[in-house]
N, C-alpha and C. Protein backbone atom coordinates (compact mmCIF):
# COMPACT_ATOMS: atom_id res chain seq x y z
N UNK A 1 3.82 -17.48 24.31
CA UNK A 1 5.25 -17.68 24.08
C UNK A 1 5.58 -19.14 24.31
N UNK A 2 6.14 -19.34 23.35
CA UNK A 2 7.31 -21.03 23.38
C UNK A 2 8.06 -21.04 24.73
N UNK A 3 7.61 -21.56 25.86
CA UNK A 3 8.72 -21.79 26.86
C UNK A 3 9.81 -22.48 26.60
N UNK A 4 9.52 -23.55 25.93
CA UNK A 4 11.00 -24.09 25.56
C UNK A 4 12.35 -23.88 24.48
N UNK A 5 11.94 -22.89 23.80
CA UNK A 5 12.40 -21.99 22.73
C UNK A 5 12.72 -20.40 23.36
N UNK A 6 11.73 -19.90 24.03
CA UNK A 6 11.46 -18.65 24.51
C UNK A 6 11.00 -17.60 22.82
N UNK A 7 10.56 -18.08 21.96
CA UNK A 7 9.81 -17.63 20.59
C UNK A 7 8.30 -17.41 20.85
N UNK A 8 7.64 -16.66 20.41
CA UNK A 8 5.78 -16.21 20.31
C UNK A 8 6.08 -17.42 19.63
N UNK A 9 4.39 -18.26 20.15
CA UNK A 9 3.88 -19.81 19.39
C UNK A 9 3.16 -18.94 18.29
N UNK A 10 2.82 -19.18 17.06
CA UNK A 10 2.09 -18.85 15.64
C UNK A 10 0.76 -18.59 16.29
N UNK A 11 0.45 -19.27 17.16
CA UNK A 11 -1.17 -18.92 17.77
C UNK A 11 -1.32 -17.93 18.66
N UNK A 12 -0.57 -17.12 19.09
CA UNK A 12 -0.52 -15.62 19.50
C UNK A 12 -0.28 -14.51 18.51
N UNK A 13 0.36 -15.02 17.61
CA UNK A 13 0.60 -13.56 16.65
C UNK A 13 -1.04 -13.37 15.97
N UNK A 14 -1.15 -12.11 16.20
CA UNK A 14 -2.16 -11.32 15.60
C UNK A 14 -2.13 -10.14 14.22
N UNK A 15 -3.34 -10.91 13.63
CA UNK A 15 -2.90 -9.63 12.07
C UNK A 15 -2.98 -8.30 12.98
N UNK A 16 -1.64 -7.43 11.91
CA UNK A 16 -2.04 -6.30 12.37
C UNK A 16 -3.56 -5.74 11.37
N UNK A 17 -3.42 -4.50 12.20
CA UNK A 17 -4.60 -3.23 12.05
C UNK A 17 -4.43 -2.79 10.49
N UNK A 18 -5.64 -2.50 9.86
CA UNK A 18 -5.19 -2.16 8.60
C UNK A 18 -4.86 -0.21 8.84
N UNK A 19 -4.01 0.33 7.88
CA UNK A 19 -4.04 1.58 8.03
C UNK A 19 -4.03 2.42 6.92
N UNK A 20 -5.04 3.46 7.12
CA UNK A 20 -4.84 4.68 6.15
C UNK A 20 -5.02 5.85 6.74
N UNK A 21 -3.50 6.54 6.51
CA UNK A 21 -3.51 7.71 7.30
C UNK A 21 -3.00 8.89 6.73
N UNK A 22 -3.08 10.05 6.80
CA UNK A 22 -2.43 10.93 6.24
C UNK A 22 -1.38 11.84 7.39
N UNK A 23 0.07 11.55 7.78
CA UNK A 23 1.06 12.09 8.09
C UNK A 23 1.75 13.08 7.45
N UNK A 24 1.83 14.03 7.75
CA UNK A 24 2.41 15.04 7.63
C UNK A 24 2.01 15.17 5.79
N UNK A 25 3.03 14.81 5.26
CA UNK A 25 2.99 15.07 3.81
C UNK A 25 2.88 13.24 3.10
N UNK A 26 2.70 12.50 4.16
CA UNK A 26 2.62 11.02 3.38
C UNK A 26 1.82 10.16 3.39
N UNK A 27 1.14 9.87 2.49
CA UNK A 27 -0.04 8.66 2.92
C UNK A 27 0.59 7.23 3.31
N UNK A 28 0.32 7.02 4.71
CA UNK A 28 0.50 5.64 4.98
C UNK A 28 -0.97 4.65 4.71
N UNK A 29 -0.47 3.89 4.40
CA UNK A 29 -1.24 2.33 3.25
C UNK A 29 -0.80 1.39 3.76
N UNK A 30 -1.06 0.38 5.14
CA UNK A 30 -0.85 -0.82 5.42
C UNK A 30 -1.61 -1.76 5.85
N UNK A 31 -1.25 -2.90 5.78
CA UNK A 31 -1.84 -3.94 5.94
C UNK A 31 -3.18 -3.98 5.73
N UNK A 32 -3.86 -3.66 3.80
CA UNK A 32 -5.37 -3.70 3.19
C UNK A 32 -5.46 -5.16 2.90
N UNK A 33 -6.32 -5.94 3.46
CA UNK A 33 -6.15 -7.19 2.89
C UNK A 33 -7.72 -7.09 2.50
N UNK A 34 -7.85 -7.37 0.74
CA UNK A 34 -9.16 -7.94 0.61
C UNK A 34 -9.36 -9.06 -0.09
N UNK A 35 -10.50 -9.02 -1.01
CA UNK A 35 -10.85 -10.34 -1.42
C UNK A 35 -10.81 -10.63 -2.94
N UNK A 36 -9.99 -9.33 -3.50
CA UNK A 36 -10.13 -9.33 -5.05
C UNK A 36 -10.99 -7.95 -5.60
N UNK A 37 -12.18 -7.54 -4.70
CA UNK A 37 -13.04 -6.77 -5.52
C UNK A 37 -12.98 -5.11 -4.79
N UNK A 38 -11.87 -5.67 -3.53
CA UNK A 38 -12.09 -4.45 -2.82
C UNK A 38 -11.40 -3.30 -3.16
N UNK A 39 -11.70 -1.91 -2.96
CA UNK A 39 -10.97 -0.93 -3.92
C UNK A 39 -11.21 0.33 -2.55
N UNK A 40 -10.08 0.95 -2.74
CA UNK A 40 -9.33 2.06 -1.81
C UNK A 40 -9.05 3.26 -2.20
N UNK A 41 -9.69 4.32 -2.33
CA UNK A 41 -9.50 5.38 -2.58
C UNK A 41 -9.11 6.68 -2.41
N UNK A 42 -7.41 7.56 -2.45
CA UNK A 42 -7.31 8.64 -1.70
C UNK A 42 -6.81 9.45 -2.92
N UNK A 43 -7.05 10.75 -1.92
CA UNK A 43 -7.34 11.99 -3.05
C UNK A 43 -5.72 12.72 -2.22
N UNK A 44 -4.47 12.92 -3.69
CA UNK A 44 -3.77 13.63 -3.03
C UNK A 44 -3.40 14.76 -3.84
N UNK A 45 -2.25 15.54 -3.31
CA UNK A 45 -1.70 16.28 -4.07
C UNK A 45 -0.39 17.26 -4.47
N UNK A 46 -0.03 17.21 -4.82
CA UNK A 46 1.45 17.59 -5.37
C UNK A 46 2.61 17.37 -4.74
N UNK A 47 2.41 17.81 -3.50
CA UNK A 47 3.47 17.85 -2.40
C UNK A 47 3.05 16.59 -1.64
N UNK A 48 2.28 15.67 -1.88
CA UNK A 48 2.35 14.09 -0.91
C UNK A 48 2.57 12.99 -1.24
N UNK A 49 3.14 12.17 -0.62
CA UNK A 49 3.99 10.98 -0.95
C UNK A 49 3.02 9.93 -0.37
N UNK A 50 2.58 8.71 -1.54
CA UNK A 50 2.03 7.62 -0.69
C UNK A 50 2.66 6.42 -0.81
N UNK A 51 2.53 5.82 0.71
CA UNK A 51 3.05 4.21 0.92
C UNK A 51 2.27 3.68 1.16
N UNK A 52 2.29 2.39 0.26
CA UNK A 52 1.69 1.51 0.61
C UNK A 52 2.41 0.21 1.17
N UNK A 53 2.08 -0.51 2.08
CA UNK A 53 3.13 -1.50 2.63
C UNK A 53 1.84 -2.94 3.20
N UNK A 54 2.66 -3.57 2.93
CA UNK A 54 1.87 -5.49 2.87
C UNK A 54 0.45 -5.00 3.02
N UNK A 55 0.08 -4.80 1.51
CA UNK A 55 -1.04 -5.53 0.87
C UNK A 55 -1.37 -5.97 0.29
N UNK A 56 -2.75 -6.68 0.08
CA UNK A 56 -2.91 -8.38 -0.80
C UNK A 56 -4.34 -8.31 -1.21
N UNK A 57 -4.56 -8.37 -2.21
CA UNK A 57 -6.02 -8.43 -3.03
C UNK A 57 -6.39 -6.88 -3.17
N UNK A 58 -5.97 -6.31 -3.60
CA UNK A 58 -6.92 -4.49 -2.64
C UNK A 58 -6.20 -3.86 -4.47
N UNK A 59 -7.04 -3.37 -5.06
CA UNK A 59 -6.99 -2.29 -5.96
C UNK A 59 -7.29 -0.63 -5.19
N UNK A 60 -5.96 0.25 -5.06
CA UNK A 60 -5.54 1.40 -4.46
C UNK A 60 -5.88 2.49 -5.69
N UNK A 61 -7.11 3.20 -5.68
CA UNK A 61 -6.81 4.32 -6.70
C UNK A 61 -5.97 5.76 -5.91
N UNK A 62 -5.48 6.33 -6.88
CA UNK A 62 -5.32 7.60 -6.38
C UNK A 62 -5.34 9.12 -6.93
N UNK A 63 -6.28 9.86 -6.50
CA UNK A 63 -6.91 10.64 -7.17
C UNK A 63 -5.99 11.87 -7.20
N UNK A 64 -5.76 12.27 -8.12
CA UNK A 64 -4.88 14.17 -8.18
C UNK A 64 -3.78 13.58 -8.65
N UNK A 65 -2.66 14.68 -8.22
CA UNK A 65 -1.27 14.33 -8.74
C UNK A 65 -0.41 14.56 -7.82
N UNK A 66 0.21 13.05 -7.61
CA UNK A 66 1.33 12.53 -6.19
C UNK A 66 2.50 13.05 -6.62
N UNK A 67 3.44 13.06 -5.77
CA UNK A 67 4.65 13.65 -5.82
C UNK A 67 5.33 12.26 -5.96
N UNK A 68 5.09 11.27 -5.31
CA UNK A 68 5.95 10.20 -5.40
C UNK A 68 5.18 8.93 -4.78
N UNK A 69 5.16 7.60 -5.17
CA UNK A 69 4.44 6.20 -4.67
C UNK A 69 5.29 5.29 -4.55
N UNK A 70 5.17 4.85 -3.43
CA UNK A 70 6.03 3.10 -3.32
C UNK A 70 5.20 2.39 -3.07
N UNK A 71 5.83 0.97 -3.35
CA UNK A 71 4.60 -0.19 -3.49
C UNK A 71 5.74 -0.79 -2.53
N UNK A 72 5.21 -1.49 -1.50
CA UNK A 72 6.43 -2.43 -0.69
C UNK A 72 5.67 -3.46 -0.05
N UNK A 73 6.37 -4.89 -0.32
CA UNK A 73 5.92 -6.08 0.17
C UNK A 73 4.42 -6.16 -0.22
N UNK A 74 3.97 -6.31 -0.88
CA UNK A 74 2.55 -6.41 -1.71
C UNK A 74 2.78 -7.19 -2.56
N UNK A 75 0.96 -8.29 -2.37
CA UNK A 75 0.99 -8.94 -3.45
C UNK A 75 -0.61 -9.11 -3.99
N UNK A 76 -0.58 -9.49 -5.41
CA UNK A 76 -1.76 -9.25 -6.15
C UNK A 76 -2.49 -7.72 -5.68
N UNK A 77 -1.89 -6.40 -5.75
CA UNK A 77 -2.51 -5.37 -5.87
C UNK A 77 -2.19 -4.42 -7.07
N UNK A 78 -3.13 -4.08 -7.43
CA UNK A 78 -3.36 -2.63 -8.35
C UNK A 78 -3.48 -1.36 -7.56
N UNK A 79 -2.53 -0.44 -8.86
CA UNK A 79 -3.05 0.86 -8.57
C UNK A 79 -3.12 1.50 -9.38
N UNK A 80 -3.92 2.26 -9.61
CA UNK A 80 -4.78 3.11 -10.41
C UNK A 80 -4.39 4.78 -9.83
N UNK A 81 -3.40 5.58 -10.87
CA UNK A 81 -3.01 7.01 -10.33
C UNK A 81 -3.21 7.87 -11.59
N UNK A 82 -3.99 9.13 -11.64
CA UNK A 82 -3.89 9.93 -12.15
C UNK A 82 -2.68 10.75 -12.63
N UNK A 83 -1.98 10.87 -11.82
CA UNK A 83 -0.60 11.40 -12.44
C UNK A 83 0.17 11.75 -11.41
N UNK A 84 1.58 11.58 -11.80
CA UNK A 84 3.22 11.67 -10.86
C UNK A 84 3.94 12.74 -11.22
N UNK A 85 4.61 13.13 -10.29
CA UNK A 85 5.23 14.11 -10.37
C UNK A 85 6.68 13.52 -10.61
N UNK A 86 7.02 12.69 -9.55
CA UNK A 86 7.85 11.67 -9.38
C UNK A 86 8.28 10.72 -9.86
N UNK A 87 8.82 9.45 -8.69
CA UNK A 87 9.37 8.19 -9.38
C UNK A 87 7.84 7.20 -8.49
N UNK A 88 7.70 6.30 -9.42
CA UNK A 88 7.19 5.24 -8.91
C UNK A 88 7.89 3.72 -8.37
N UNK A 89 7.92 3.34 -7.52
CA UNK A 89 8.89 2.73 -7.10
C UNK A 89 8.19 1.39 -6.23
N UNK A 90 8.60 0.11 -6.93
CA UNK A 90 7.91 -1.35 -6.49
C UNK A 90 9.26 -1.58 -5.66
N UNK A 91 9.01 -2.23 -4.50
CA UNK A 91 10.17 -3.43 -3.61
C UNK A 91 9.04 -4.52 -3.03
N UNK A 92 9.77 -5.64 -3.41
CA UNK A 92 9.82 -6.73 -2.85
C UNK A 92 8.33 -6.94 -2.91
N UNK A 93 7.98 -7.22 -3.98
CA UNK A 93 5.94 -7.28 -4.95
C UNK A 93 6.52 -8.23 -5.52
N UNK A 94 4.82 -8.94 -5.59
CA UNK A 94 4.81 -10.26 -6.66
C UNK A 94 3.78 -9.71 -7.08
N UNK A 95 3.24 -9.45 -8.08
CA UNK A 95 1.34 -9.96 -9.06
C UNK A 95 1.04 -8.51 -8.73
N UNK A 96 1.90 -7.66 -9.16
CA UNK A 96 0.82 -6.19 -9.33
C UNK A 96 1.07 -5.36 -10.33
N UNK A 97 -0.34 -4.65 -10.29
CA UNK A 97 -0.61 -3.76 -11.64
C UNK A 97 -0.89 -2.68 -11.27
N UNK A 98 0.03 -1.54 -11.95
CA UNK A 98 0.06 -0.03 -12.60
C UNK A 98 -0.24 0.47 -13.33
N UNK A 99 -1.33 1.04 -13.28
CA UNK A 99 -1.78 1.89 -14.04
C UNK A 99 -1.49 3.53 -14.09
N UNK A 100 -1.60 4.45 -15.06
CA UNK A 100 -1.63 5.90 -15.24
C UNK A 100 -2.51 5.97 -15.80
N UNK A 101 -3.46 7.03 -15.45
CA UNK A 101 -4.31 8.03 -16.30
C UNK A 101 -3.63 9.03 -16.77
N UNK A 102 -2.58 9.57 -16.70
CA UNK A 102 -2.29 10.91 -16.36
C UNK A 102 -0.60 10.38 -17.12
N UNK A 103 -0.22 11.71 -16.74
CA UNK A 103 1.42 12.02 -16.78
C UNK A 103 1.98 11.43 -15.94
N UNK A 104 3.45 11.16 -16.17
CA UNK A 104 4.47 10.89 -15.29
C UNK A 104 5.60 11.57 -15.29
């Protein structure tokens, strides 16, 4: 911490943890950082919702058919989904790509 500010100095903050988890009915997707080639794969279905939140380089497939996807604070990622039940829904993305195999 900045004693003379009382602010964290930039050289204490730590990346967070990356996460993929499955909660209740929602896939949490945070903080994937790769290098361009890296690719992420979850298998859902009808009734589950996935988030993905600040990631950067990472192509996300997703296998079955989601009920609903958000893309939030991400940049340069793809995703690759078989099919929606739902809405697909980008906030606050720069440089990413959507794909469908499937229905929407």
């Amino acid at each position: 911490i900045n004693a003379e500010y009382g602010v964290p100095s930039t050289a204490s903050v730590k990346p967070k943890l990356p996460v993929c988890e499955l909660v209740g009915y929602k896939w949490i997707v945070q903080n994937q950082i790769g290098d361009g080639s890296k690719t992420l794969s979850i298998e859902v279905n009808m009734s589950q919702t996935v988030y993905l939140f600040n990631c950067k380089d990472i192509t996300v497939t997703i296998k079955g058919k989601a009920n609903n996807i958000i893309l939030d604070s991400s940049v340069r990622t793809a995703i690759v989904f078989d099919s929606l039940v739902g809405a697909f829904e980008v906030v606050n993305c720069s440089s990413v790509e959507l794909q469908s195999l499937g229905k929407i």
